[in-house]
N, C-alpha and C. Protein backbone atom coordinates (compact mmCIF):
# COMPACT_ATOMS: atom_id res chain seq x y z
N UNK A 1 103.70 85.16 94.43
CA UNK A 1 103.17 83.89 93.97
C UNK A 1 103.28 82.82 95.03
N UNK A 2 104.04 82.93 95.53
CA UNK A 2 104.28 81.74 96.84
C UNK A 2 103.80 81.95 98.06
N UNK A 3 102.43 83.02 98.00
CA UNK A 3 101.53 83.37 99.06
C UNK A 3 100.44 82.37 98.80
N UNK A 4 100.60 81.25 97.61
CA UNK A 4 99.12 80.73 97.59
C UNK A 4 98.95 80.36 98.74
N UNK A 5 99.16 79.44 99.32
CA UNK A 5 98.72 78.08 99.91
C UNK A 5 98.01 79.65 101.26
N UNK A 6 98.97 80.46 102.34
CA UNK A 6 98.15 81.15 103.04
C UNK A 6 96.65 82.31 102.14
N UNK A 7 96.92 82.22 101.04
CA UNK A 7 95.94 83.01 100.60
C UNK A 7 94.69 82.09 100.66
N UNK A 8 94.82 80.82 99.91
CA UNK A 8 93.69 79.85 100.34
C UNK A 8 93.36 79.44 101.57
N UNK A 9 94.59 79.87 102.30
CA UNK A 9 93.62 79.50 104.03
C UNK A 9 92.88 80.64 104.92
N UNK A 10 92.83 81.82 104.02
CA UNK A 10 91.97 83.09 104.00
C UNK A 10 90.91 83.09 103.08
N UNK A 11 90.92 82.42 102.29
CA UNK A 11 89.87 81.98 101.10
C UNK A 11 88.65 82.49 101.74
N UNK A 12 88.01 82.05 102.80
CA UNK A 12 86.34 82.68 103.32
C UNK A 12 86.80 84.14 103.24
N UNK A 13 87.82 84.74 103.92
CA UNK A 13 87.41 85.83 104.30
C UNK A 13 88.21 86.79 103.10
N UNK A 14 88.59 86.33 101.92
CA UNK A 14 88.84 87.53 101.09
C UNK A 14 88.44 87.21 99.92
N UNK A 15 87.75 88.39 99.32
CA UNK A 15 87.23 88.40 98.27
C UNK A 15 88.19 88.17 96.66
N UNK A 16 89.39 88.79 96.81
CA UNK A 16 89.70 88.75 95.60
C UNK A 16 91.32 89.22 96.06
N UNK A 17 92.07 89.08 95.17
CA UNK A 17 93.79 89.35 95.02
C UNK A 17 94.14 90.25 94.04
N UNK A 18 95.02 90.73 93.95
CA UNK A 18 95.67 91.61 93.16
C UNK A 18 97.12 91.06 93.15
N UNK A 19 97.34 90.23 91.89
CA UNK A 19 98.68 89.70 91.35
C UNK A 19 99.20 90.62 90.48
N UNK A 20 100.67 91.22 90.97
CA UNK A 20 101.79 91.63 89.88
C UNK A 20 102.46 90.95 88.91
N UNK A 21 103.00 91.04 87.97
CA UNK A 21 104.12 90.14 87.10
C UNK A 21 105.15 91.17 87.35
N UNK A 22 105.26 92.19 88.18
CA UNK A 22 106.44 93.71 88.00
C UNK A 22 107.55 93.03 88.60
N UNK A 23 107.93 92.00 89.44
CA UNK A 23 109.10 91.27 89.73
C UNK A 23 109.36 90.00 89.28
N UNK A 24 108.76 89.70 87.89
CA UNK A 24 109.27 87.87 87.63
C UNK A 24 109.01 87.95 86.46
N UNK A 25 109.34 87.13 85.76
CA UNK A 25 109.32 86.76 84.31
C UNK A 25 107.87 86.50 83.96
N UNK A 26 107.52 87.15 82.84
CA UNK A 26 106.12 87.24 81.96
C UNK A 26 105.91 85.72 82.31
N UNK A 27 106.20 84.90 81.58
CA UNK A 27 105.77 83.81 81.58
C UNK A 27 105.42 82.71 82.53
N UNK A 28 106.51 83.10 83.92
CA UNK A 28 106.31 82.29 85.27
C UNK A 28 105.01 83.16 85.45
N UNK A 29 104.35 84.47 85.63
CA UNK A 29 103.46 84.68 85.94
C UNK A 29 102.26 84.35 85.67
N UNK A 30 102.60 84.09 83.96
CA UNK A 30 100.92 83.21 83.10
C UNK A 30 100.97 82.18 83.95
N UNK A 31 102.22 81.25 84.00
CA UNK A 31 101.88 79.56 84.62
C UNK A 31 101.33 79.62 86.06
N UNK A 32 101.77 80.87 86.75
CA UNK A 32 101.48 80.93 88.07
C UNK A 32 100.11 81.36 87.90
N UNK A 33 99.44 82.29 87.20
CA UNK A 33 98.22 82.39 86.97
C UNK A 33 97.37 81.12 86.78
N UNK A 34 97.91 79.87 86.45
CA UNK A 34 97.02 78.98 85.90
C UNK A 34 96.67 77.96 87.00
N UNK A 35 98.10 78.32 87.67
CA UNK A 35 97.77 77.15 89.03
C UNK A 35 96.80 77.48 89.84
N UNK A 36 97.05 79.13 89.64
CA UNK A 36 95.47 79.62 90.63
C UNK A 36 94.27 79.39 90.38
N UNK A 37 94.31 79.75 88.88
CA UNK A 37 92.96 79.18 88.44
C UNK A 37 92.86 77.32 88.31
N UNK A 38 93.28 76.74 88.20
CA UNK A 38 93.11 75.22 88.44
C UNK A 38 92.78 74.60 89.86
N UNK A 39 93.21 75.84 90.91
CA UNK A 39 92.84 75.65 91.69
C UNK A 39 91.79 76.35 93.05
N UNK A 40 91.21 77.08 91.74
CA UNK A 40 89.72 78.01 92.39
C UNK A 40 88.78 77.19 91.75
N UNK A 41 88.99 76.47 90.11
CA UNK A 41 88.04 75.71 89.64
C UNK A 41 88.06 74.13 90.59
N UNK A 42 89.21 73.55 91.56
CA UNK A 42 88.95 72.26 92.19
C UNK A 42 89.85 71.42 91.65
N UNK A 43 90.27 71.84 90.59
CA UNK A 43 91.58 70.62 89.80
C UNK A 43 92.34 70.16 90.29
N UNK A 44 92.81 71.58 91.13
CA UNK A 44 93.84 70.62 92.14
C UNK A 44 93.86 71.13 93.39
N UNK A 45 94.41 70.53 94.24
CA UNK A 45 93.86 71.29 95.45
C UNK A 45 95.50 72.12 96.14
N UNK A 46 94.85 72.21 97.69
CA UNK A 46 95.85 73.83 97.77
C UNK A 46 96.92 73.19 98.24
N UNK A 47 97.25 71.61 98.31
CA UNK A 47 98.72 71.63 98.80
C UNK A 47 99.27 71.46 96.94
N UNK A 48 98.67 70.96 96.21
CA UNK A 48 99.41 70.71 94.99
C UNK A 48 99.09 71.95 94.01
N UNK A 49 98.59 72.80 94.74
CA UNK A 49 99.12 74.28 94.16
C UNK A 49 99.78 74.88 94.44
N UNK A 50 100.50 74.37 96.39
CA UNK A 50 101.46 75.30 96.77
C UNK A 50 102.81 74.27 96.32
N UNK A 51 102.84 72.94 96.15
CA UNK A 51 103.92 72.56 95.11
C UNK A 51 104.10 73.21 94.04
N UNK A 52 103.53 73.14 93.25
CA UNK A 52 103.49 73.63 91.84
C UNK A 52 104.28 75.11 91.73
N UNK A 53 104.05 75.94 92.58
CA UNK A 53 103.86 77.23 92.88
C UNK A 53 105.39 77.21 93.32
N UNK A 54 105.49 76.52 94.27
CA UNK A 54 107.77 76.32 94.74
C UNK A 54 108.15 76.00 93.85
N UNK A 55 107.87 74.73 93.13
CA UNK A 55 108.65 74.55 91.98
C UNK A 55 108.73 75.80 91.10
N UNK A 56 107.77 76.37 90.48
CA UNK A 56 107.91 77.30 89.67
C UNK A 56 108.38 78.73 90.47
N UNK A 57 108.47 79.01 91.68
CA UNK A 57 109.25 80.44 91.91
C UNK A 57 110.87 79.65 92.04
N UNK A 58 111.04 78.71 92.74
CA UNK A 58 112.39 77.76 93.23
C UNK A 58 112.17 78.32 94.60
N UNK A 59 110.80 78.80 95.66
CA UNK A 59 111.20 78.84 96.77
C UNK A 59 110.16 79.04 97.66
N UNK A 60 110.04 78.24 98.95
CA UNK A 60 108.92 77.97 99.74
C UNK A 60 108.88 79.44 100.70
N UNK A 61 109.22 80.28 100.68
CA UNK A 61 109.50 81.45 101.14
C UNK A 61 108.08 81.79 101.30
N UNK A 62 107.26 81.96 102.25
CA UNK A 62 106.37 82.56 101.80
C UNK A 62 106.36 84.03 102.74
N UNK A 63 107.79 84.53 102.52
CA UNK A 63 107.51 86.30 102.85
C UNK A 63 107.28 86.18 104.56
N UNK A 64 106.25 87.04 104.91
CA UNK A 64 106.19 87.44 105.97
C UNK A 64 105.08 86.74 106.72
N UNK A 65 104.33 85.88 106.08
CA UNK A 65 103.13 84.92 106.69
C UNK A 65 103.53 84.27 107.60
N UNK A 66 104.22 83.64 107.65
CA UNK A 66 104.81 82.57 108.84
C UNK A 66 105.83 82.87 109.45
N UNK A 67 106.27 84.18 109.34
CA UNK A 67 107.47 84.44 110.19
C UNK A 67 106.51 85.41 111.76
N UNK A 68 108.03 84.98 112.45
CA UNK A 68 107.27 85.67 114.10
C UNK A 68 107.85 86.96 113.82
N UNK A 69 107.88 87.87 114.49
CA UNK A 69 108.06 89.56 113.70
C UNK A 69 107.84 90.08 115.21
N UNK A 70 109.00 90.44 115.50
CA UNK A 70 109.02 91.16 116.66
C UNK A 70 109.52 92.45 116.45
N UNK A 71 108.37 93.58 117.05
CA UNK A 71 108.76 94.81 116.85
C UNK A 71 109.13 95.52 118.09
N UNK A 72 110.15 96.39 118.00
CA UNK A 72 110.78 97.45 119.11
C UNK A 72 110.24 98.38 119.10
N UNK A 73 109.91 98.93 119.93
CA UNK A 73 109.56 100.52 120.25
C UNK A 73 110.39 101.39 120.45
N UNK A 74 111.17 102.38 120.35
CA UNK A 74 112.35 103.30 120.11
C UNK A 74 111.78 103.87 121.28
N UNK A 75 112.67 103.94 122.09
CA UNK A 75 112.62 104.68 123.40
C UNK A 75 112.99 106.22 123.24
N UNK A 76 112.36 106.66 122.88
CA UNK A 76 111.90 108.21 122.84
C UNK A 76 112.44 109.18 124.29
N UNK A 77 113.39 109.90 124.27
CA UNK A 77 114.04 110.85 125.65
C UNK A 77 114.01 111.94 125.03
């Protein structure tokens, strides 16, 4: 849920999402459902959906989008 705000800044180039509720409470997922839709219809826009969206997980985390990710190569002998 706290992928909105980068999912809307992919908005041109992806067609559609696939949201779980399999890690959060039924009900944070309806409300989180609604912010999305309030904000595909224009109601509100994508910084006051990615508020909405912290408040309701409790965390600006957004995973692996904004992190730098440095990978090792295992030196193989």
């Amino acid at each position: 849920m706290n992928g909105i705000k980068p999912f809307y800044e992919l908005n041109d180039y992806v067609d559609y999402a696939l949201l779980n509720e399999e890690l959060m409470d039924h009900d944070t997922f309806i409300k989180g459902l609604s912010i999305f839709k309030d904000l595909n219809d224009n109601k509100i826009n994508s910084e006051e959906a990615n508020n909405k969206i912290m408040e309701l997980v409790h965390s600006d985390d957004t995973v692996f989008y904004y992190k730098k990710t440095i990978y090792k190569v295992k030196d193989e002998k």
